[in-house]
PDB file of N, CA and C in Angstrom:
ATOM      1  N   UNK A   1     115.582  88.945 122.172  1.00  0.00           N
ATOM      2  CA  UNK A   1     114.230  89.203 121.675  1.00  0.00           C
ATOM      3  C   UNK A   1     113.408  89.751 122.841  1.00  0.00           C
ATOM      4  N   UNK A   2     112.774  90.657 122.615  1.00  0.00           N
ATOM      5  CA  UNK A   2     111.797  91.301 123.624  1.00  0.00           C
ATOM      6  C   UNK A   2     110.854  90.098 124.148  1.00  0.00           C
ATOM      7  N   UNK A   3     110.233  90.860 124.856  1.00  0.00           N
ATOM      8  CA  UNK A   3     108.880  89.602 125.482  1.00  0.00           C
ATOM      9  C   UNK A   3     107.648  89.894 124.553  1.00  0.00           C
ATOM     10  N   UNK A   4     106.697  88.729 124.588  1.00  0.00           N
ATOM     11  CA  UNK A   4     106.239  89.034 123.281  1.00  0.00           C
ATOM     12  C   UNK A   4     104.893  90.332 123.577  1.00  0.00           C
ATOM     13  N   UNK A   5     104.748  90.510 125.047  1.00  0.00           N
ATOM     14  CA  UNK A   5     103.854  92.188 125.076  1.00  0.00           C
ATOM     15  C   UNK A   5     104.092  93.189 124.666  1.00  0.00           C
ATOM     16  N   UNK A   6     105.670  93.383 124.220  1.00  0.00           N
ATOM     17  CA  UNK A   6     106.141  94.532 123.714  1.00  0.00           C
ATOM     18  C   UNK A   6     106.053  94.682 122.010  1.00  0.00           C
ATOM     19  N   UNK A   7     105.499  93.814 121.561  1.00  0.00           N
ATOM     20  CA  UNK A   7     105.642  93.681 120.153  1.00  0.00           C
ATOM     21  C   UNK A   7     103.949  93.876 119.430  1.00  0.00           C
ATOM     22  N   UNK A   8     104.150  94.551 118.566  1.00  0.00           N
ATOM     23  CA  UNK A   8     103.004  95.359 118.106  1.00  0.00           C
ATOM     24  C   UNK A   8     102.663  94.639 117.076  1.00  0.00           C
ATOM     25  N   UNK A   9     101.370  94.198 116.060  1.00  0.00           N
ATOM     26  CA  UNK A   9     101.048  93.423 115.189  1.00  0.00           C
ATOM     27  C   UNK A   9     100.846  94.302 113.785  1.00  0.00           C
ATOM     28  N   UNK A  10     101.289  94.052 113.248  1.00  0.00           N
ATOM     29  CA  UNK A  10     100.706  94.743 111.555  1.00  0.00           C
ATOM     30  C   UNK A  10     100.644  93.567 110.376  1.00  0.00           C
ATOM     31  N   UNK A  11      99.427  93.794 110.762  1.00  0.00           N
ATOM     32  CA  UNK A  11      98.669  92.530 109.424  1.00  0.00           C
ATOM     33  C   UNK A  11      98.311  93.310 108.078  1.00  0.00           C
ATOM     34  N   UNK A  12      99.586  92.517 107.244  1.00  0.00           N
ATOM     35  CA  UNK A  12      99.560  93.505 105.443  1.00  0.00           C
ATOM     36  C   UNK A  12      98.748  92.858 104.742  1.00  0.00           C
ATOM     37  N   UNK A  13      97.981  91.851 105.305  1.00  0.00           N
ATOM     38  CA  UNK A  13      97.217  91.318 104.062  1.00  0.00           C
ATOM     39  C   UNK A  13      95.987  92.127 103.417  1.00  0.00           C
ATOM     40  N   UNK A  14      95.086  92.457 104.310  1.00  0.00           N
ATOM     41  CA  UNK A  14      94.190  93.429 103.551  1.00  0.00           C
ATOM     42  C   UNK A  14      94.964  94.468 102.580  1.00  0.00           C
ATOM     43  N   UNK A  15      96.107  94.853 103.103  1.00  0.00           N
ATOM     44  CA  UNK A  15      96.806  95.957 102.062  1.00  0.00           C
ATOM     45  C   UNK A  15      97.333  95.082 100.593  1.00  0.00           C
ATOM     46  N   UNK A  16      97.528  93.924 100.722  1.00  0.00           N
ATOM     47  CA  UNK A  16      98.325  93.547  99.437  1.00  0.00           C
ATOM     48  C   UNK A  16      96.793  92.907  98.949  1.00  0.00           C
ATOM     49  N   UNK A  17      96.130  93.051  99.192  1.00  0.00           N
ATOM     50  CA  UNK A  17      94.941  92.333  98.382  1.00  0.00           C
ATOM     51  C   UNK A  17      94.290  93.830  98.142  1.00  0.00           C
ATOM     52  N   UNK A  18      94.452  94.467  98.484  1.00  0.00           N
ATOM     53  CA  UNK A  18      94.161  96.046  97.842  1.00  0.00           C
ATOM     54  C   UNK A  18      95.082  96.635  96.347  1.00  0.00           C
ATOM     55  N   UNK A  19      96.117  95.910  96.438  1.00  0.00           N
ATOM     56  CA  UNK A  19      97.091  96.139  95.389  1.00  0.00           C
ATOM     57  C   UNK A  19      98.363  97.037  95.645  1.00  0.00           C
ATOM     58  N   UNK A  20      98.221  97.306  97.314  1.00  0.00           N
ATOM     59  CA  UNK A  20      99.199  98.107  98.058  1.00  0.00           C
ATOM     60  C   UNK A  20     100.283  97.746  98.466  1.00  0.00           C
ATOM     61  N   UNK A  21     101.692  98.095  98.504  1.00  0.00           N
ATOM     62  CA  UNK A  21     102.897  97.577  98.746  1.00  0.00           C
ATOM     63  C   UNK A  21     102.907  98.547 100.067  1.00  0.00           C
ATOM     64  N   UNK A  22     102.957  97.298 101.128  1.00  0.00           N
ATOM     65  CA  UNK A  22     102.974  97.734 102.764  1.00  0.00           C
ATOM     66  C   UNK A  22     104.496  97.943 102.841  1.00  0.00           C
ATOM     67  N   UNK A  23     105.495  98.018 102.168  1.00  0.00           N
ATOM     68  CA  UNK A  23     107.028  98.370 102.957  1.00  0.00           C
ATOM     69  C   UNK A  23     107.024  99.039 103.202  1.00  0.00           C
ATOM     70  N   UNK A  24     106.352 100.759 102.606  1.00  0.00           N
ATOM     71  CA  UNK A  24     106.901 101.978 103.222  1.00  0.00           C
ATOM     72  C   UNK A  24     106.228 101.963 104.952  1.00  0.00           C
ATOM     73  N   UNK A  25     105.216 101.442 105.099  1.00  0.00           N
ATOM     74  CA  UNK A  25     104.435 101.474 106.136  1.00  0.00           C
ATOM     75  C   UNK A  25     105.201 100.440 107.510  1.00  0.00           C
ATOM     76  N   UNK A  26     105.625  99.652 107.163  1.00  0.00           N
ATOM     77  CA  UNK A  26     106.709  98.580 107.436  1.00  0.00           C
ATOM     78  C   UNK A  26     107.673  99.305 107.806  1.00  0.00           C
ATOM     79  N   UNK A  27     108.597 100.108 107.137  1.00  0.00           N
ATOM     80  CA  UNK A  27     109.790 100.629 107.335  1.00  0.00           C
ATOM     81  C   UNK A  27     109.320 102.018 108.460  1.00  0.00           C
ATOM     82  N   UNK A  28     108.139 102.471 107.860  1.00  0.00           N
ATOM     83  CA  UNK A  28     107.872 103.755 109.612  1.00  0.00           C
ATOM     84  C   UNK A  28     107.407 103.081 110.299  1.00  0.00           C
ATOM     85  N   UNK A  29     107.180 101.733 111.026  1.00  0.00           N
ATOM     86  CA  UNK A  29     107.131 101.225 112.079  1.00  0.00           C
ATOM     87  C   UNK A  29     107.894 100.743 112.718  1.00  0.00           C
ATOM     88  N   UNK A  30     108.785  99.977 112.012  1.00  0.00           N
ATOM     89  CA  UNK A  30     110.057  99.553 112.773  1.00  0.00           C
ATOM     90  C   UNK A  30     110.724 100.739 113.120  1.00  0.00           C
ATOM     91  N   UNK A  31     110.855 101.605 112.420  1.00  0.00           N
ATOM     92  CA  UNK A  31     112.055 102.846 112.598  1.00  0.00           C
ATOM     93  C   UNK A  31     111.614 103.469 113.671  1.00  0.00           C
ATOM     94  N   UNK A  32     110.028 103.317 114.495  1.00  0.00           N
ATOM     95  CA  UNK A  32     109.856 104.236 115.738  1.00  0.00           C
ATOM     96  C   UNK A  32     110.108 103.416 116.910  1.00  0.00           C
ATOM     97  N   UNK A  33     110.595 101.978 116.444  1.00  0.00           N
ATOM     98  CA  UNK A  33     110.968 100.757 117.975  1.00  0.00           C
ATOM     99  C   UNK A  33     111.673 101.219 118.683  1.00  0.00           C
ATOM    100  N   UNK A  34     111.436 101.147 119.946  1.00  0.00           N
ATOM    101  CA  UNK A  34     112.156 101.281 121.293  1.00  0.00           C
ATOM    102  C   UNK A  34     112.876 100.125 121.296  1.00  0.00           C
ATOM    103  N   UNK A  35     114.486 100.409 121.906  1.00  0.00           N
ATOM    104  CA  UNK A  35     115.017  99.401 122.107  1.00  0.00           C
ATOM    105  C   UNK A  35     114.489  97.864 123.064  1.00  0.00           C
ATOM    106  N   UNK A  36     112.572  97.784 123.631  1.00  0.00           N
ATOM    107  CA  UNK A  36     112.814  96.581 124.324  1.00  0.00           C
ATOM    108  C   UNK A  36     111.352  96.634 123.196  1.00  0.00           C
ATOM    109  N   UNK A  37     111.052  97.021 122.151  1.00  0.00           N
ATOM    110  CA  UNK A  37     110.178  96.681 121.529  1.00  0.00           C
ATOM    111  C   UNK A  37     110.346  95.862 119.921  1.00  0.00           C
ATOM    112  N   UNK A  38     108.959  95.713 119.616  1.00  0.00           N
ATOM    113  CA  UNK A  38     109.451  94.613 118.551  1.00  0.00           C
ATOM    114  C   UNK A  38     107.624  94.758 117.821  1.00  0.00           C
ATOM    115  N   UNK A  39     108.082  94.348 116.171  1.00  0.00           N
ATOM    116  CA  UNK A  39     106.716  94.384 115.622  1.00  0.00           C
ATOM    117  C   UNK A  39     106.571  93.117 114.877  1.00  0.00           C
ATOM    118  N   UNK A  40     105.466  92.649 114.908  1.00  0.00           N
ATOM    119  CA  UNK A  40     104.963  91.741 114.284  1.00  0.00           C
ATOM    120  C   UNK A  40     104.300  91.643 113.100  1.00  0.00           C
ATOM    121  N   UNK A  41     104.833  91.145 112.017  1.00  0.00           N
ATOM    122  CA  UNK A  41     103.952  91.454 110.454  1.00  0.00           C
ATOM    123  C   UNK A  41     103.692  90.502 109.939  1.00  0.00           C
ATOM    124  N   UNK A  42     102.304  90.313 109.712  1.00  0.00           N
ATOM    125  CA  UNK A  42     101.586  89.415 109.616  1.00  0.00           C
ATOM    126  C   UNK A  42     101.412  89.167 107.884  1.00  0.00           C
ATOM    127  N   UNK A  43     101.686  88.613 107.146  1.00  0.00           N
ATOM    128  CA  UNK A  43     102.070  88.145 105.666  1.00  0.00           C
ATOM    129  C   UNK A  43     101.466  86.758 105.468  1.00  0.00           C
ATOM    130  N   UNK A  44     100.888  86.785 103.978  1.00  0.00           N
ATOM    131  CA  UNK A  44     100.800  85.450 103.126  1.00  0.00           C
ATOM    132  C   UNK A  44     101.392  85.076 102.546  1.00  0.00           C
ATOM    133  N   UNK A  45     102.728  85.334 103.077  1.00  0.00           N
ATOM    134  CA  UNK A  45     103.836  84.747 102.121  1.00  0.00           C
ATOM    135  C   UNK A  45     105.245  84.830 103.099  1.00  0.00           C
ATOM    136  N   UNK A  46     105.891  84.401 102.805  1.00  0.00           N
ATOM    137  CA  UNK A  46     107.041  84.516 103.638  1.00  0.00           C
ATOM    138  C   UNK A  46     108.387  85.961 102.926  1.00  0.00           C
ATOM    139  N   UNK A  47     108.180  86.895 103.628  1.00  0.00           N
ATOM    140  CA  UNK A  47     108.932  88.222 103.055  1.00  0.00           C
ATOM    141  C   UNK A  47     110.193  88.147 103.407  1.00  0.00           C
ATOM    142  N   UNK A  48     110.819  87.083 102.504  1.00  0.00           N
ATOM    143  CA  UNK A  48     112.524  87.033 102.651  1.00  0.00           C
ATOM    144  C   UNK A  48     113.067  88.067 102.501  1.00  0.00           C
ATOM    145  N   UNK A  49     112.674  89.068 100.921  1.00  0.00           N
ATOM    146  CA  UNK A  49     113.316  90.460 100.772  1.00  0.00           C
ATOM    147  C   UNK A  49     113.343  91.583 101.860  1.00  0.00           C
ATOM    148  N   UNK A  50     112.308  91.797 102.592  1.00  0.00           N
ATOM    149  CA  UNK A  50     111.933  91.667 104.033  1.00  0.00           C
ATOM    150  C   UNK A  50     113.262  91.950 104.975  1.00  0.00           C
ATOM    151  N   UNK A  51     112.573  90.843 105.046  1.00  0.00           N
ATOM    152  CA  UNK A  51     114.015  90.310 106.458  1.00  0.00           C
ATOM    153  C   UNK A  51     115.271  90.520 106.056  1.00  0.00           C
ATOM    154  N   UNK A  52     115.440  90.431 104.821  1.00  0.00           N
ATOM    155  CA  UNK A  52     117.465  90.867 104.349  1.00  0.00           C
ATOM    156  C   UNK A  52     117.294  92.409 104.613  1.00  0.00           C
ATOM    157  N   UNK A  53     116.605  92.750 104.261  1.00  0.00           N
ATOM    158  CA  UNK A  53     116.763  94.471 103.863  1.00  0.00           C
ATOM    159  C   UNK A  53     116.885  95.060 105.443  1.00  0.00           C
ATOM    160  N   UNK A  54     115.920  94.222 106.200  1.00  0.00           N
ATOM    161  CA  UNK A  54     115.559  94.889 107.631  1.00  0.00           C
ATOM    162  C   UNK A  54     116.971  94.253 108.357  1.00  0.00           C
ATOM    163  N   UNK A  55     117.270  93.298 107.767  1.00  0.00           N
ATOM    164  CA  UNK A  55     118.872  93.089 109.130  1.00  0.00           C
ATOM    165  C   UNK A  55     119.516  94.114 108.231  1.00  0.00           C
ATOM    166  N   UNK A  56     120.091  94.272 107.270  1.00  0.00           N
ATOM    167  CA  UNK A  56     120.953  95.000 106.919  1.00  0.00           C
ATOM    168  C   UNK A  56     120.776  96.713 107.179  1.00  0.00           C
ATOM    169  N   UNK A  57     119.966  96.841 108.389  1.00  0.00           N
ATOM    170  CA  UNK A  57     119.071  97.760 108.849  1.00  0.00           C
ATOM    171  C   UNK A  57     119.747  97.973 110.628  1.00  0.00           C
ATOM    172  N   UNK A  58     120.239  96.874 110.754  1.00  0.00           N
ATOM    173  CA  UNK A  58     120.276  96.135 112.080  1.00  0.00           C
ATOM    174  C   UNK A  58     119.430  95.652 112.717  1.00  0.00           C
ATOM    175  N   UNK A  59     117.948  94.847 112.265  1.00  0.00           N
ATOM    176  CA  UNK A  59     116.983  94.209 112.709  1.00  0.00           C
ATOM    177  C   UNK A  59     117.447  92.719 112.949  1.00  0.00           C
ATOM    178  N   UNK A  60     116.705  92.224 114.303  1.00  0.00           N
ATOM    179  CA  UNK A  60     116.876  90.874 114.381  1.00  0.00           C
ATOM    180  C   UNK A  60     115.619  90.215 113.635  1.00  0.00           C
ATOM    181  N   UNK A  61     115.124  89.486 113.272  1.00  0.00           N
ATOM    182  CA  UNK A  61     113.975  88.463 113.331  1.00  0.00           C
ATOM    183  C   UNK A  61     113.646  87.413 113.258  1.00  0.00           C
ATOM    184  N   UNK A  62     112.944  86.804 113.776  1.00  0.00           N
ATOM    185  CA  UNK A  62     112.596  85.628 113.882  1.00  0.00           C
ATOM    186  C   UNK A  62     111.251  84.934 112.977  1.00  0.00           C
ATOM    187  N   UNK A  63     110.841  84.270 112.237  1.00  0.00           N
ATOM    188  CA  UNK A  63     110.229  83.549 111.254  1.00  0.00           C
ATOM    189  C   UNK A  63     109.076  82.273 111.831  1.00  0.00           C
ATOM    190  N   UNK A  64     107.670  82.674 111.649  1.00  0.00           N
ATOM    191  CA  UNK A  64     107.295  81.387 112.304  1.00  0.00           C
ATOM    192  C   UNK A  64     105.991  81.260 110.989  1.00  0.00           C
ATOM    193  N   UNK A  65     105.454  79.847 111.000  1.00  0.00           N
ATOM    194  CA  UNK A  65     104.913  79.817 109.789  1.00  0.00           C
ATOM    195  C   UNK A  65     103.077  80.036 110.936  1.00  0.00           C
ATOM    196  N   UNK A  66     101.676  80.619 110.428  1.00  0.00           N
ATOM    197  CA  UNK A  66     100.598  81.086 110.923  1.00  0.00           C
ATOM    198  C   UNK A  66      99.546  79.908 110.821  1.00  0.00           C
ATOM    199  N   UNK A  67      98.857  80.354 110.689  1.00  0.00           N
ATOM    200  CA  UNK A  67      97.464  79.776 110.493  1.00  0.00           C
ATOM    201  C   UNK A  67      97.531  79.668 109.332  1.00  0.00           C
ATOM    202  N   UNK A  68      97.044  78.152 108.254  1.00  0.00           N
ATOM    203  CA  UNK A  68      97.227  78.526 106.632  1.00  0.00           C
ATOM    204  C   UNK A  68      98.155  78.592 105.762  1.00  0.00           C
ATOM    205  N   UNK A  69      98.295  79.751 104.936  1.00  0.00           N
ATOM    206  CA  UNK A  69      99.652  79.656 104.380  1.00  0.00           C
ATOM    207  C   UNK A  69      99.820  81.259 104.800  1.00  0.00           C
ATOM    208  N   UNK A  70      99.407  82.006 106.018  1.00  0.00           N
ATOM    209  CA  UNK A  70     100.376  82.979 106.739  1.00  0.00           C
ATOM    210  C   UNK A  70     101.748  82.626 107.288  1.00  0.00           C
ATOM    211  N   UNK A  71     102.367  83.837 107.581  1.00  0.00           N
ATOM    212  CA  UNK A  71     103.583  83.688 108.090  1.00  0.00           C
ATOM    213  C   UNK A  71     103.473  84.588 109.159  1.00  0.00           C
ATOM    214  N   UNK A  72     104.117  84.862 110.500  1.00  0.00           N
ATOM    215  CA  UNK A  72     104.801  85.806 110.980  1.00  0.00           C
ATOM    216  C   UNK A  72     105.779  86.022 111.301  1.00  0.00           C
ATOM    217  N   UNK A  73     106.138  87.455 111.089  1.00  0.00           N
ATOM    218  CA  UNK A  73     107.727  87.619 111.293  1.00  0.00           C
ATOM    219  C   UNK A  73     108.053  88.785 112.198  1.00  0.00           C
ATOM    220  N   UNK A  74     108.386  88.285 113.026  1.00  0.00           N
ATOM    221  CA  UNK A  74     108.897  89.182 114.841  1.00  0.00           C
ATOM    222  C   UNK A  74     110.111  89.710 114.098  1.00  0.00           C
ATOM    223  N   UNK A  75     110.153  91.120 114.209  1.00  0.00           N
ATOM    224  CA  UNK A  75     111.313  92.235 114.317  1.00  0.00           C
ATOM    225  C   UNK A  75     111.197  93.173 115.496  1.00  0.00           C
ATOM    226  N   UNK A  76     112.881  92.890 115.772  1.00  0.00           N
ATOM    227  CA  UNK A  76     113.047  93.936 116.579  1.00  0.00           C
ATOM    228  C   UNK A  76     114.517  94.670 116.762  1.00  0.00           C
ATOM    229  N   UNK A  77     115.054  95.662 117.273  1.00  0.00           N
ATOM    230  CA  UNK A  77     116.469  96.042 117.058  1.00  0.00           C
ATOM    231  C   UNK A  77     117.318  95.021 117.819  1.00  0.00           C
ATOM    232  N   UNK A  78     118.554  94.912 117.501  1.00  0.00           N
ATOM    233  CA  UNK A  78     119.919  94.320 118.050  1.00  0.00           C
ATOM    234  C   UNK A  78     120.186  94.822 118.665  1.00  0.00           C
ATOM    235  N   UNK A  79     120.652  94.501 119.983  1.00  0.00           N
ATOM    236  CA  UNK A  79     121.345  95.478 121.204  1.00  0.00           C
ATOM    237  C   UNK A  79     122.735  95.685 120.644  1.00  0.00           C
ATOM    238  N   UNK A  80     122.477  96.825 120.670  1.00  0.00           N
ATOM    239  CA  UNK A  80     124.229  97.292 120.535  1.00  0.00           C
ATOM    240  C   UNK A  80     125.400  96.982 121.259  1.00  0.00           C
TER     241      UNK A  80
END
């Protein structure tokens, strides 16, 4: 896992309370990670579909529960 300065934050909640589905926005962020970088997505819910889709991607991540009933979830690539 990177250190956590290298990891960038994207908070989807204003978007899903807009009625907006943040994956496509999700998927062009991870896809521009540098191998010592990593993003952070900030959710009210815990995005299991998420995290399967993104390892089967080759993403690592890690799961921590927020403030409330947020979640965050650290992605970043697998060293090859």
């Amino acid at each position: 896992m990177p250190p956590l300065n290298k990891f960038k934050r994207f908070d989807v909640r204003g978007l899903l309370r807009q009625g907006i589905e943040p994956f496509p926005e999700i998927l062009a962020k991870v896809q521009t990670l540098g191998a010592d970088d990593g993003l952070i997505v900030v959710a009210p819910f815990l995005p299991s579909p998420l995290v399967e889709r993104l390892a089967g991607e080759g993403f690592a991540s890690k799961v921590e529960r927020g403030q409330g009933a947020d979640w965050l979830v650290y992605f970043w690539r697998e060293a090859a």
